[in-house]
C-alpha atoms as a PDB file:
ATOM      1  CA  UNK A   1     -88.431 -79.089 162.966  1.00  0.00           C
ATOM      2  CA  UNK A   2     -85.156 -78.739 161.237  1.00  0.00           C
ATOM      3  CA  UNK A   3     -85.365 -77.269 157.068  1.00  0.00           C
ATOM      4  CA  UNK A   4     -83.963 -79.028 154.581  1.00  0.00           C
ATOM      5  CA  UNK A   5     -80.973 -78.076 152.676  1.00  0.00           C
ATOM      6  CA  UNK A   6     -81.397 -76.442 149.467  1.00  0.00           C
ATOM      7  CA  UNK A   7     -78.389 -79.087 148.131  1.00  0.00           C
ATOM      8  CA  UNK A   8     -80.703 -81.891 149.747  1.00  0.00           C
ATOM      9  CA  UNK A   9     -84.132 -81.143 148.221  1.00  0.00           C
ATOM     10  CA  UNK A  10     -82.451 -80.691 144.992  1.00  0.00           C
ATOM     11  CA  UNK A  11     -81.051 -83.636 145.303  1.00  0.00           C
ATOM     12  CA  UNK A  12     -84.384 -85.541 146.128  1.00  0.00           C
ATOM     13  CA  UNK A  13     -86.342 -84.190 143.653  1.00  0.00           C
ATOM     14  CA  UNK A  14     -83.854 -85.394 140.795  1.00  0.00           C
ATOM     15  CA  UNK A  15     -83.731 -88.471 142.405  1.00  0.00           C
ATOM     16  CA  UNK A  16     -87.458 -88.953 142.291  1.00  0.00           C
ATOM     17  CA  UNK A  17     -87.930 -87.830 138.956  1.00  0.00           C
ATOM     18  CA  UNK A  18     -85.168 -89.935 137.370  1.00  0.00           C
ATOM     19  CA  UNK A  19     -87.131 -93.270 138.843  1.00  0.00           C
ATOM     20  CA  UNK A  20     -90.393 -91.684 137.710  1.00  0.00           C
ATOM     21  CA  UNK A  21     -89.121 -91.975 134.230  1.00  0.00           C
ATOM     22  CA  UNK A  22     -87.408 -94.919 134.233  1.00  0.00           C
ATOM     23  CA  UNK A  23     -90.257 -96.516 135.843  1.00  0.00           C
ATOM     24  CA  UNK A  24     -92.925 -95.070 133.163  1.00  0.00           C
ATOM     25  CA  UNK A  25     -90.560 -96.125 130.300  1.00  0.00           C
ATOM     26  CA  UNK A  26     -89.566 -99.621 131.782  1.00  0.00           C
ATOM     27  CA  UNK A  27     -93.510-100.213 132.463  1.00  0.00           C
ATOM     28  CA  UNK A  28     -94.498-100.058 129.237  1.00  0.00           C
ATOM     29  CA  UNK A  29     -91.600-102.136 127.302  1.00  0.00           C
ATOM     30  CA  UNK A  30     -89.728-104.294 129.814  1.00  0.00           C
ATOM     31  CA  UNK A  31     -92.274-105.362 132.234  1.00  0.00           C
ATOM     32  CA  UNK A  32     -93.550-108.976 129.978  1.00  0.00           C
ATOM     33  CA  UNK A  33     -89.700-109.770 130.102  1.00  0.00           C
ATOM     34  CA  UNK A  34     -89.843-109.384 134.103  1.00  0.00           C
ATOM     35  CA  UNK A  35     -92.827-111.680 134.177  1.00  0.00           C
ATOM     36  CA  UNK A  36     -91.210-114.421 132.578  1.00  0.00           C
ATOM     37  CA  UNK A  37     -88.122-113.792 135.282  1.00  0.00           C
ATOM     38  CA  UNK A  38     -88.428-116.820 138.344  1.00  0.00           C
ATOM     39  CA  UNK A  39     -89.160-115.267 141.506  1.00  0.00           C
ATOM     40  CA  UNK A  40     -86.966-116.996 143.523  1.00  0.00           C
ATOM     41  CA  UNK A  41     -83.914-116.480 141.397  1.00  0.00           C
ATOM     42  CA  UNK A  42     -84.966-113.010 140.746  1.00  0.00           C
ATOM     43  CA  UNK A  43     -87.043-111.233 144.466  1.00  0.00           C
ATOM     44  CA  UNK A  44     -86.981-107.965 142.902  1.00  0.00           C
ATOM     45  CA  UNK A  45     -87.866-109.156 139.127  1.00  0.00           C
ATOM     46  CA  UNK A  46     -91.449-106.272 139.384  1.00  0.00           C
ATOM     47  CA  UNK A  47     -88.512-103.682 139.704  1.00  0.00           C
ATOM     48  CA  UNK A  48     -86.069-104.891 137.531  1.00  0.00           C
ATOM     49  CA  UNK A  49     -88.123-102.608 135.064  1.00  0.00           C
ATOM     50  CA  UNK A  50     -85.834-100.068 136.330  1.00  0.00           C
ATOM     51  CA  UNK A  51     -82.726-101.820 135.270  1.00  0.00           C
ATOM     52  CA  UNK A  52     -83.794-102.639 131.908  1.00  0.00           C
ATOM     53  CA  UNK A  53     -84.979 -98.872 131.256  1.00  0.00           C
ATOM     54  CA  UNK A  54     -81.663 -97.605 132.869  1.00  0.00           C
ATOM     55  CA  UNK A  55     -79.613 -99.536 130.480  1.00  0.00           C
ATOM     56  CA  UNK A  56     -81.350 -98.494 127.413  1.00  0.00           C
ATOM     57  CA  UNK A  57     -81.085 -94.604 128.906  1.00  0.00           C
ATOM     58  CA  UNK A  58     -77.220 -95.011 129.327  1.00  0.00           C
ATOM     59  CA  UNK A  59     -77.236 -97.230 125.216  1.00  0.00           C
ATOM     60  CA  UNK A  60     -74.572 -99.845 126.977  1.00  0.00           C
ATOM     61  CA  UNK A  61     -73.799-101.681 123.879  1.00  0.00           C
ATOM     62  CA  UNK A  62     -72.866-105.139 125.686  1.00  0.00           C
ATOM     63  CA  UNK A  63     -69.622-105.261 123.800  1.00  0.00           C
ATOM     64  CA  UNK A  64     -67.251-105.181 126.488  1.00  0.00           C
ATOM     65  CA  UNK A  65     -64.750-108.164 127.718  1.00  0.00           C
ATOM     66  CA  UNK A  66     -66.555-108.384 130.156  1.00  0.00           C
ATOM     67  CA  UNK A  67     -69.919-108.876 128.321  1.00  0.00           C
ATOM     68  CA  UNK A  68     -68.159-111.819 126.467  1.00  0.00           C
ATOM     69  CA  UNK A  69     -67.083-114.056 129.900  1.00  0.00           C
ATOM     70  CA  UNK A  70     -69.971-113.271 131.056  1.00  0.00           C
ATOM     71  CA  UNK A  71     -72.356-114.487 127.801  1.00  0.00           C
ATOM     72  CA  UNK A  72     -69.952-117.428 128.154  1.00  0.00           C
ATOM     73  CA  UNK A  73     -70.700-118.033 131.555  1.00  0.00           C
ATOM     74  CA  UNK A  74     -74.613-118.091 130.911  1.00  0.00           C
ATOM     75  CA  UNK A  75     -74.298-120.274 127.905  1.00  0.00           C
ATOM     76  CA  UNK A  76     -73.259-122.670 130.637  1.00  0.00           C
ATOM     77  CA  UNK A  77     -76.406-121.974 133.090  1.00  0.00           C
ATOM     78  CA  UNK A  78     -79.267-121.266 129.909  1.00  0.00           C
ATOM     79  CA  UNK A  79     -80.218-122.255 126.601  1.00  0.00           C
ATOM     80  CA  UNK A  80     -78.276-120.795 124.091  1.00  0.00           C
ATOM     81  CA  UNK A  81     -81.060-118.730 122.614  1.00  0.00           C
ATOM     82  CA  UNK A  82     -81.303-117.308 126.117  1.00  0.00           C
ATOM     83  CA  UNK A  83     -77.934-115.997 126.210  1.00  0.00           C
ATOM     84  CA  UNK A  84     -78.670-112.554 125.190  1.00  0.00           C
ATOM     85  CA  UNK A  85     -82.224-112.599 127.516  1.00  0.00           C
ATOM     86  CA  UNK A  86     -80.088-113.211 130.369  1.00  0.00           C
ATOM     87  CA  UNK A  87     -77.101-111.259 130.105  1.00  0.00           C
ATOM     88  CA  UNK A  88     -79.510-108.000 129.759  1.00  0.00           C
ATOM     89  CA  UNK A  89     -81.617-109.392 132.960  1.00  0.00           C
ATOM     90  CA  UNK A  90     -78.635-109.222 134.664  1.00  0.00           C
ATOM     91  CA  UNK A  91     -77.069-106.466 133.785  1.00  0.00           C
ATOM     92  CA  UNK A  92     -80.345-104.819 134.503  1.00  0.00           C
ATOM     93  CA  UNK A  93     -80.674-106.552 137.834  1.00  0.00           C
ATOM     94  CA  UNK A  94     -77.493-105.158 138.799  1.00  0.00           C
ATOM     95  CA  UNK A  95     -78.484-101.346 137.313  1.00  0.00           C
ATOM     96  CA  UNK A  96     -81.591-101.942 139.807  1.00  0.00           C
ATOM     97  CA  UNK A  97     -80.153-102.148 143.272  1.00  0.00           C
ATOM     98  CA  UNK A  98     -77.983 -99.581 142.335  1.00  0.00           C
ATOM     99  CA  UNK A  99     -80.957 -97.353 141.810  1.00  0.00           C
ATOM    100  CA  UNK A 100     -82.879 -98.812 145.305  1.00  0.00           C
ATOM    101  CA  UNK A 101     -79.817 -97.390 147.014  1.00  0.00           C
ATOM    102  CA  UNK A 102     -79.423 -94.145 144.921  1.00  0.00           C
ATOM    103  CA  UNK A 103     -83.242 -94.040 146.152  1.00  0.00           C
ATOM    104  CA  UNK A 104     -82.347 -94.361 149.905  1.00  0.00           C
ATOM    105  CA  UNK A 105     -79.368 -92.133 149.569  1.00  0.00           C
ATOM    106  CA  UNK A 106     -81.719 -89.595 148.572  1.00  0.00           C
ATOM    107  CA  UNK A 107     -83.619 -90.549 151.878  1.00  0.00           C
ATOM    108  CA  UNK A 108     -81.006 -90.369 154.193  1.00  0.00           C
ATOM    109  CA  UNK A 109     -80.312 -86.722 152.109  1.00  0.00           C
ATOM    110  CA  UNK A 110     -84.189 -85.631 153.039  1.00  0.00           C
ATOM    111  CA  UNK A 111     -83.014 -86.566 156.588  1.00  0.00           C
ATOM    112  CA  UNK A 112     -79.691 -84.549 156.976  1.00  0.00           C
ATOM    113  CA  UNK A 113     -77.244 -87.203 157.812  1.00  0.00           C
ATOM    114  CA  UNK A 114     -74.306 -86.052 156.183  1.00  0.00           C
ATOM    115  CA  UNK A 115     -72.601 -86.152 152.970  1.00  0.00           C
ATOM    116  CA  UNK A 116     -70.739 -89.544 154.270  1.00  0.00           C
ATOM    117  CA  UNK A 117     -73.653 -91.058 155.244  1.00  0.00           C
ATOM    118  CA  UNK A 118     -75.243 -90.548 151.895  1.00  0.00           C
ATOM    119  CA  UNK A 119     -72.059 -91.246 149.906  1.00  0.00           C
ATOM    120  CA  UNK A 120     -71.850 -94.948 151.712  1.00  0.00           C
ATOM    121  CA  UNK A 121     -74.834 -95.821 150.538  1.00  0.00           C
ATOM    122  CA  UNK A 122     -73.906 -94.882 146.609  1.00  0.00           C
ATOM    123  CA  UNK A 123     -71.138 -96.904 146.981  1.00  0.00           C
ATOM    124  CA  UNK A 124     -73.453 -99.671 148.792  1.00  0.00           C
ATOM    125  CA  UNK A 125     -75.219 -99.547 145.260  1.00  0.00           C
ATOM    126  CA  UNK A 126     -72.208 -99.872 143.503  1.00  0.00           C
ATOM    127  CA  UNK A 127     -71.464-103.544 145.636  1.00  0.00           C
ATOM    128  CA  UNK A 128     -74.965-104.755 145.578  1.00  0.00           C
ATOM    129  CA  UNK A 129     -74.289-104.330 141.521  1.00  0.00           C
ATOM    130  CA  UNK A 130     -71.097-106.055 141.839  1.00  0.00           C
ATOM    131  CA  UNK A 131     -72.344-108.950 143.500  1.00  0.00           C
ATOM    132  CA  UNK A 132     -74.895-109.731 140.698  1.00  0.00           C
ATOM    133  CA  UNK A 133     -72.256-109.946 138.212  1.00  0.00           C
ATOM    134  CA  UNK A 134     -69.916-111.496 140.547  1.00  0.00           C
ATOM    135  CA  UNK A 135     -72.511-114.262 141.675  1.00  0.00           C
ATOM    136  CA  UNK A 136     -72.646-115.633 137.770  1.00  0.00           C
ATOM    137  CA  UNK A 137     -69.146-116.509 138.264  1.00  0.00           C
ATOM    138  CA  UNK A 138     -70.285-117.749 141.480  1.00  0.00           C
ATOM    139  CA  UNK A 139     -73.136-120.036 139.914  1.00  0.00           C
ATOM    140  CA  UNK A 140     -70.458-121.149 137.741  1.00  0.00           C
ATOM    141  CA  UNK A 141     -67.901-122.391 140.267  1.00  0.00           C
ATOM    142  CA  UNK A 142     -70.486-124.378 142.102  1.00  0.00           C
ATOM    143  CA  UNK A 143     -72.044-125.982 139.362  1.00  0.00           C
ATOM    144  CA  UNK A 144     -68.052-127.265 138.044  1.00  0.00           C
ATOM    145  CA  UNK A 145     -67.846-128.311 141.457  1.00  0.00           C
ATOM    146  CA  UNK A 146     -70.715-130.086 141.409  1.00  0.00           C
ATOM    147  CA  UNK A 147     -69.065-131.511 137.510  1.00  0.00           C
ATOM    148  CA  UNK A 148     -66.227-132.426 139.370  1.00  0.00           C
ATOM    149  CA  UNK A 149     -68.234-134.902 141.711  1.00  0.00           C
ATOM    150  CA  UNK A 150     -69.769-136.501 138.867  1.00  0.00           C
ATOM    151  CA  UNK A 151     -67.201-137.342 136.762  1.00  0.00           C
ATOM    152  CA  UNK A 152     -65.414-140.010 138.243  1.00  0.00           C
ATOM    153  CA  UNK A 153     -68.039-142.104 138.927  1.00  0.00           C
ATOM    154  CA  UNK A 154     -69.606-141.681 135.298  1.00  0.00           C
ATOM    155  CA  UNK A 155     -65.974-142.551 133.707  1.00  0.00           C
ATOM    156  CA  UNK A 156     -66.185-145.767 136.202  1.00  0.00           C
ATOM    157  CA  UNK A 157     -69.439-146.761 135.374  1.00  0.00           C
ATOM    158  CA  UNK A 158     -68.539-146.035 131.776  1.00  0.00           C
ATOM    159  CA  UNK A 159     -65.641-148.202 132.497  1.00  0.00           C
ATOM    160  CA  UNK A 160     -67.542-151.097 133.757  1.00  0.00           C
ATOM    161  CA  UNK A 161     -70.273-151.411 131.311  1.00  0.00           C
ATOM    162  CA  UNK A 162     -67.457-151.788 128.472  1.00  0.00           C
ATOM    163  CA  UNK A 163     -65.915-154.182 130.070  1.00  0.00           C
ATOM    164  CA  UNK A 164     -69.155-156.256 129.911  1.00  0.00           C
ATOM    165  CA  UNK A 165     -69.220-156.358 126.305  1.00  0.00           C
ATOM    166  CA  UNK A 166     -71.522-152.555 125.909  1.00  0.00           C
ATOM    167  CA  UNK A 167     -70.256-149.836 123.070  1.00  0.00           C
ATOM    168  CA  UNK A 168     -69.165-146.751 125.030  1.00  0.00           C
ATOM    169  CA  UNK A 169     -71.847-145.015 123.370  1.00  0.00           C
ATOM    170  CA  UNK A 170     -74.374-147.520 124.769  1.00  0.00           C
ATOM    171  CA  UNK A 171     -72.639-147.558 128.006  1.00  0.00           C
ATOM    172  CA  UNK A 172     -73.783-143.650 127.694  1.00  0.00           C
ATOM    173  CA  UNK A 173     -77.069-144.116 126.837  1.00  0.00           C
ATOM    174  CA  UNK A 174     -77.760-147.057 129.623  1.00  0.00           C
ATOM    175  CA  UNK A 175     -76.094-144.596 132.333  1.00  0.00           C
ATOM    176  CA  UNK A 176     -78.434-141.645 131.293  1.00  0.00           C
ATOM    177  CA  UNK A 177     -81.202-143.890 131.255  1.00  0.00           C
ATOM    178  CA  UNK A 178     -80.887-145.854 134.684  1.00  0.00           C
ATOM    179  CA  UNK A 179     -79.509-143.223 136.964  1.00  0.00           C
ATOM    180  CA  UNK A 180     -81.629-140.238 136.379  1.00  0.00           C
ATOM    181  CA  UNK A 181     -79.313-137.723 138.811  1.00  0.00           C
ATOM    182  CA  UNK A 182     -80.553-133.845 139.527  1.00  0.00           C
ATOM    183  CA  UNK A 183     -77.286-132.788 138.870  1.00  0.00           C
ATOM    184  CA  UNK A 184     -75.323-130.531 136.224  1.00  0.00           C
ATOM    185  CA  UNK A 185     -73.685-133.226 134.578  1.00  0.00           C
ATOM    186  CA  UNK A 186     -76.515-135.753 134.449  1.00  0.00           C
ATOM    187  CA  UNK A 187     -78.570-133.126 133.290  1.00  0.00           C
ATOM    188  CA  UNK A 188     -76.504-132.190 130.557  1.00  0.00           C
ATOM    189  CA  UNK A 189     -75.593-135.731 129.356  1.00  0.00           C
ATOM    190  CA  UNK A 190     -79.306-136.550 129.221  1.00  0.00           C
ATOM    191  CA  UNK A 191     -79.365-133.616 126.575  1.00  0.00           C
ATOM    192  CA  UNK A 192     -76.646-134.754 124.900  1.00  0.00           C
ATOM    193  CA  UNK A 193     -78.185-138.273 124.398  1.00  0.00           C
ATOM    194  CA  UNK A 194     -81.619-137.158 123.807  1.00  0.00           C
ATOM    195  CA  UNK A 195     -80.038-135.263 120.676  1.00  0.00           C
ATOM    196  CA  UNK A 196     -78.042-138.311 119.826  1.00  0.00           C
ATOM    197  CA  UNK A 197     -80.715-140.684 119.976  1.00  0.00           C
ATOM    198  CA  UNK A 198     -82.779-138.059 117.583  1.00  0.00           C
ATOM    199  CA  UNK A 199     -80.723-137.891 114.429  1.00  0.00           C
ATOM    200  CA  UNK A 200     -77.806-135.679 116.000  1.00  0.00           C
ATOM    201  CA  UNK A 201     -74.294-136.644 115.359  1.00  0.00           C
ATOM    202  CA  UNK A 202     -72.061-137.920 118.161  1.00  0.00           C
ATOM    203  CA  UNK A 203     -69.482-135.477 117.715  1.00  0.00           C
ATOM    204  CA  UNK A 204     -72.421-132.537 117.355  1.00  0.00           C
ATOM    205  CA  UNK A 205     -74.140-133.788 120.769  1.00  0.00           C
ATOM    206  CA  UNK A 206     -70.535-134.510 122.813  1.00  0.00           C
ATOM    207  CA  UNK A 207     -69.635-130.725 121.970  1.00  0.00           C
ATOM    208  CA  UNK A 208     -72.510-129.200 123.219  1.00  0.00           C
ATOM    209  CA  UNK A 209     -71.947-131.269 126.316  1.00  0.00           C
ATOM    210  CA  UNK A 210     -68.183-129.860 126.627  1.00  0.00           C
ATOM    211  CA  UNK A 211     -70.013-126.214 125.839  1.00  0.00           C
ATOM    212  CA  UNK A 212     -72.138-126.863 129.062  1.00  0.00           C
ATOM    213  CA  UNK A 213     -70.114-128.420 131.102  1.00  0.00           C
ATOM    214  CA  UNK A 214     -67.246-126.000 130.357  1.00  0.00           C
ATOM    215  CA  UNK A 215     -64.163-127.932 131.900  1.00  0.00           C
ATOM    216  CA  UNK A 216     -60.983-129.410 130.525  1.00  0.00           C
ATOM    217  CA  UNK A 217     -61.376-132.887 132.594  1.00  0.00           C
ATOM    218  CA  UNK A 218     -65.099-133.056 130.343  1.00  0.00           C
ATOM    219  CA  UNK A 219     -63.306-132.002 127.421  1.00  0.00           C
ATOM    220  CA  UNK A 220     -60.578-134.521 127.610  1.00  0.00           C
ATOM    221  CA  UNK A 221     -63.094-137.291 128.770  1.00  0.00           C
ATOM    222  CA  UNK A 222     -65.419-136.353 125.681  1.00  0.00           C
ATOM    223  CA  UNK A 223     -62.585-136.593 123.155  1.00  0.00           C
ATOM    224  CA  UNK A 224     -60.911-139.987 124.462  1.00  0.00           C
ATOM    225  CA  UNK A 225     -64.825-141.567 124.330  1.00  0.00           C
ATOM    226  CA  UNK A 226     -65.907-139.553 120.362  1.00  0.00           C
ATOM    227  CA  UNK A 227     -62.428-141.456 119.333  1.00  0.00           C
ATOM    228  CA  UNK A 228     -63.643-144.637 120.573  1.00  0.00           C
ATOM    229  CA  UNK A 229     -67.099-144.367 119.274  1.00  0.00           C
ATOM    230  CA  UNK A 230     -65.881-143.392 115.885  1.00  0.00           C
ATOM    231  CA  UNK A 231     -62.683-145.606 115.396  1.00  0.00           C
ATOM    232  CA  UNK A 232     -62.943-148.385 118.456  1.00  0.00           C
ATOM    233  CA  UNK A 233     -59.845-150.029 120.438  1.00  0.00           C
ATOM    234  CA  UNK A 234     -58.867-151.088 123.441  1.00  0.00           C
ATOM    235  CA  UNK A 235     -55.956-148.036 123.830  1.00  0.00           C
ATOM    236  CA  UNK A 236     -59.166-145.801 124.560  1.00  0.00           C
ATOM    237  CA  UNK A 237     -60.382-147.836 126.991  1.00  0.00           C
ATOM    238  CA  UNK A 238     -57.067-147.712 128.444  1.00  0.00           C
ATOM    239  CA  UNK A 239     -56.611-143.646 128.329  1.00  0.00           C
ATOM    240  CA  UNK A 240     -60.285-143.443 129.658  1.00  0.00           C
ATOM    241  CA  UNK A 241     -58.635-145.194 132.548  1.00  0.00           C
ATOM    242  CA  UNK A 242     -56.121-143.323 133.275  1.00  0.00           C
ATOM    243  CA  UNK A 243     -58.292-140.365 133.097  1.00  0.00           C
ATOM    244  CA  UNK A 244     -60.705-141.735 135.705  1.00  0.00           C
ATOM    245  CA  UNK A 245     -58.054-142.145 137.947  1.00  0.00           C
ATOM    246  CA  UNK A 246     -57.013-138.525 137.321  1.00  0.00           C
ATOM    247  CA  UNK A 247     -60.538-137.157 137.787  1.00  0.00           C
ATOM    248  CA  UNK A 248     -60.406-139.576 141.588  1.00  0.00           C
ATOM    249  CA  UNK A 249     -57.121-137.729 142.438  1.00  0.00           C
ATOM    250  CA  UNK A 250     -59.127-134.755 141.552  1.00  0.00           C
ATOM    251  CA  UNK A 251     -62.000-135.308 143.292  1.00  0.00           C
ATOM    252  CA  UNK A 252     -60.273-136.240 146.502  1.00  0.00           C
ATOM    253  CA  UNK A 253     -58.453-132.843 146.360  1.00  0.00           C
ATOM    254  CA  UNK A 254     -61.488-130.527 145.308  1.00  0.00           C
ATOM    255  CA  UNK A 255     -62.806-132.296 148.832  1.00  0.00           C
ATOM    256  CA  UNK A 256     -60.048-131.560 150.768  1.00  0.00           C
ATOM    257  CA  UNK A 257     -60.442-127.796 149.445  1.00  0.00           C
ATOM    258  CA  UNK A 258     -64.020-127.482 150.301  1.00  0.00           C
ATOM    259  CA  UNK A 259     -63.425-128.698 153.791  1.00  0.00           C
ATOM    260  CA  UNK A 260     -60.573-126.258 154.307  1.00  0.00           C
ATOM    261  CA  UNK A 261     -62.836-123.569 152.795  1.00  0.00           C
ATOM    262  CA  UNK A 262     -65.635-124.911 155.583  1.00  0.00           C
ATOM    263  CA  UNK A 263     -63.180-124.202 158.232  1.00  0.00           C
ATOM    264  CA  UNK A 264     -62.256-121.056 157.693  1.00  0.00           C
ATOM    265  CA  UNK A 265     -65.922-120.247 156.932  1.00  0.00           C
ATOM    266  CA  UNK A 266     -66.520-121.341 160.448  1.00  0.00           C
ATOM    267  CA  UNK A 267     -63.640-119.289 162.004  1.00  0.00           C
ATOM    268  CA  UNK A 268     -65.440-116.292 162.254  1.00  0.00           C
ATOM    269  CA  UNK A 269     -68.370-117.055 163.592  1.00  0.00           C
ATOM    270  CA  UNK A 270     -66.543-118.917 166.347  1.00  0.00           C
ATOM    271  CA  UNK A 271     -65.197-115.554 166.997  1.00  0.00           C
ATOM    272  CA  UNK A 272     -68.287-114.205 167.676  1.00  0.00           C
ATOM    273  CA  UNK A 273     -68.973-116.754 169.952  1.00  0.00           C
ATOM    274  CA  UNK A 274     -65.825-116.329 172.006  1.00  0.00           C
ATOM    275  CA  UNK A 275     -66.454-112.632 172.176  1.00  0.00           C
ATOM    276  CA  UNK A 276     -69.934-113.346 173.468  1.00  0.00           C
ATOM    277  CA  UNK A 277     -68.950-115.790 175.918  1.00  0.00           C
ATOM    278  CA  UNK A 278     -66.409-113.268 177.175  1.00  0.00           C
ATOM    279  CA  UNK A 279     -69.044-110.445 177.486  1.00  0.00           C
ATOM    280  CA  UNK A 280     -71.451-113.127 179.567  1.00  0.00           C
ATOM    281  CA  UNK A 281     -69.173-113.668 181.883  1.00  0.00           C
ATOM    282  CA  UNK A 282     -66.978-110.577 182.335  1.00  0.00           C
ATOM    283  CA  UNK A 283     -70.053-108.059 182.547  1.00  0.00           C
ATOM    284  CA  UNK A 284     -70.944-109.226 186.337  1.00  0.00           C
ATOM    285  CA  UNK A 285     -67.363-108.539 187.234  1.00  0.00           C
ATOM    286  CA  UNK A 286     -67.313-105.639 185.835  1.00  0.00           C
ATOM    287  CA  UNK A 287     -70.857-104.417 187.020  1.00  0.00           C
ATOM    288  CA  UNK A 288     -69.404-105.951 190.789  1.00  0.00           C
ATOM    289  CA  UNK A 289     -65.996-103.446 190.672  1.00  0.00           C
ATOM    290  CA  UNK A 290     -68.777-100.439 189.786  1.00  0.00           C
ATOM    291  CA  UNK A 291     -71.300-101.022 192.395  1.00  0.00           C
ATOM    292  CA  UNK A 292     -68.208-101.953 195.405  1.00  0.00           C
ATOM    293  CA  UNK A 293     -66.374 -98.395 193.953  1.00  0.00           C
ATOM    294  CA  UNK A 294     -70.205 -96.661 194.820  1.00  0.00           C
END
């Protein structure tokens, strides 16, 4: 049986005492705010413990530009007194595969594969890491796509219950009451209405709409219908029909996107395919020109 390096077993042993720390010191202050985490958003949440305690080792401050899209982002996805929760979860999230892979470097280490081999998975680490933050923005552009969908068939139906004789801020209410859609923009109107129908201002309850469905087609929409509500007119009706034409165009084109996107999505898999299909049937041929040279 082959020794271990000196380098190696160093290396292993700091490895496993780091965790052992952060584990102890994560157990005992972070692990009621894993509990709380959803299981299915968060497969890992027991070791996220890690994370959190790795964070508070290194005193990130959360200050950085990057901190500040990213608390924007999740002020989309949670409740604003959630922000702060989530942007620590996943920060610490991301700190946590990084240490799973720091952990199997130091595996591969014990097991004398080579520097490279042990550097790749580091690095490994450092994706995994990446892709947490990188998949809020990712949450993000699906859930404005999803917006997107919405929005011209809300601005029509706003359209057509004005037009037979309803207040635009009825013709809200009625739409959030009758079509009770599991989607990011029904959701968030149904907010929005709840809070005007309970003593909130219009203005208050369209904002927080625009602040959760963060997209300049809502924004515009939102300010043609708070000008109607608040000072009437047939113009607005006129703008908001303009606009829903705009947000058709739109709509059209954000489908023509997605099935170019599909496409390409499919191209490599297809490739596969083809190389498979090649393998199938050139192997005999090539197993034929063997056994004839024999």
């Amino acid at each position: 049986m082959a020794e271990v390096s000196t380098g190696a077993a160093i290396y292993v042993l700091a490895v496993l005492l780091f965790i052992i720390i952060l584990y102890l010191r994560g157990k005992k202050k972070y692990t009621q705010y894993c509990d709380i985490l959803d299981k299915k958003e968060y497969p890992l949440k027991s070791l996220t413990i890690l994370g959190f305690a790795f964070m508070e080792l290194i005193r990130y401050k959360y200050a950085t530009v990057l901190d500040r899209k990213l608390r924007k982002q999740i002020n989309e996805l949670r409740e604003r007194d959630y922000v702060e929760f989530y942007l620590r979860v996943t920060w610490a999230t991301a700190a946590t595969y990084f240490i799973i892979c720091v952990f199997f470097s130091a595996i591969l280490a014990l097991a004398e594969v080579g520097f490279a081999t042990v550097a790749v998975a580091l690095f490994f680490g450092v994706g995994l890491g990446y892709a947490v933050i990188a998949g809020v923005s990712q949450k993000i552009a699906k859930r404005h796509l999803s917006i997107a969908y919405d929005l011209p068939d809300f601005t029509n139906k706003v359209l057509i219950l004005s037009g037979a004789g309803l207040s635009i801020r009825a013709a809200i209410v009625k739409i959030s009451n009758d079509l009770p859609k599991d989607t990011p923009f029904y959701q968030e109107l149904k907010k929005s209405v709840f809070l005007m129908e309970n003593g909130e201002t219009v203005e208050r309850a369209m904002d927080i709409l625009c602040i959760k469905c963060n997209m300049p087609e809502v924004r515009r929409m939102v300010s043609v219908m708070v000008q109607n509500m608040n000072r009437g007119g047939t113009d607005v009706l006129v703008a908001l029909k303009e606009i829903g034409k705009e947000l058709w165009n739109e709509r059209r084109a954000v489908a023509k996107r997605v099935a170019e996107q599909a496409g390409t999505k499919l191209l490599f898999p297809m490739m596969l395919m083809l190389l498979a299909v090649i393998l199938i049937v050139a192997a005999p041929a090539v197993m034929s020109l063997g056994m004839a040279g024999v």
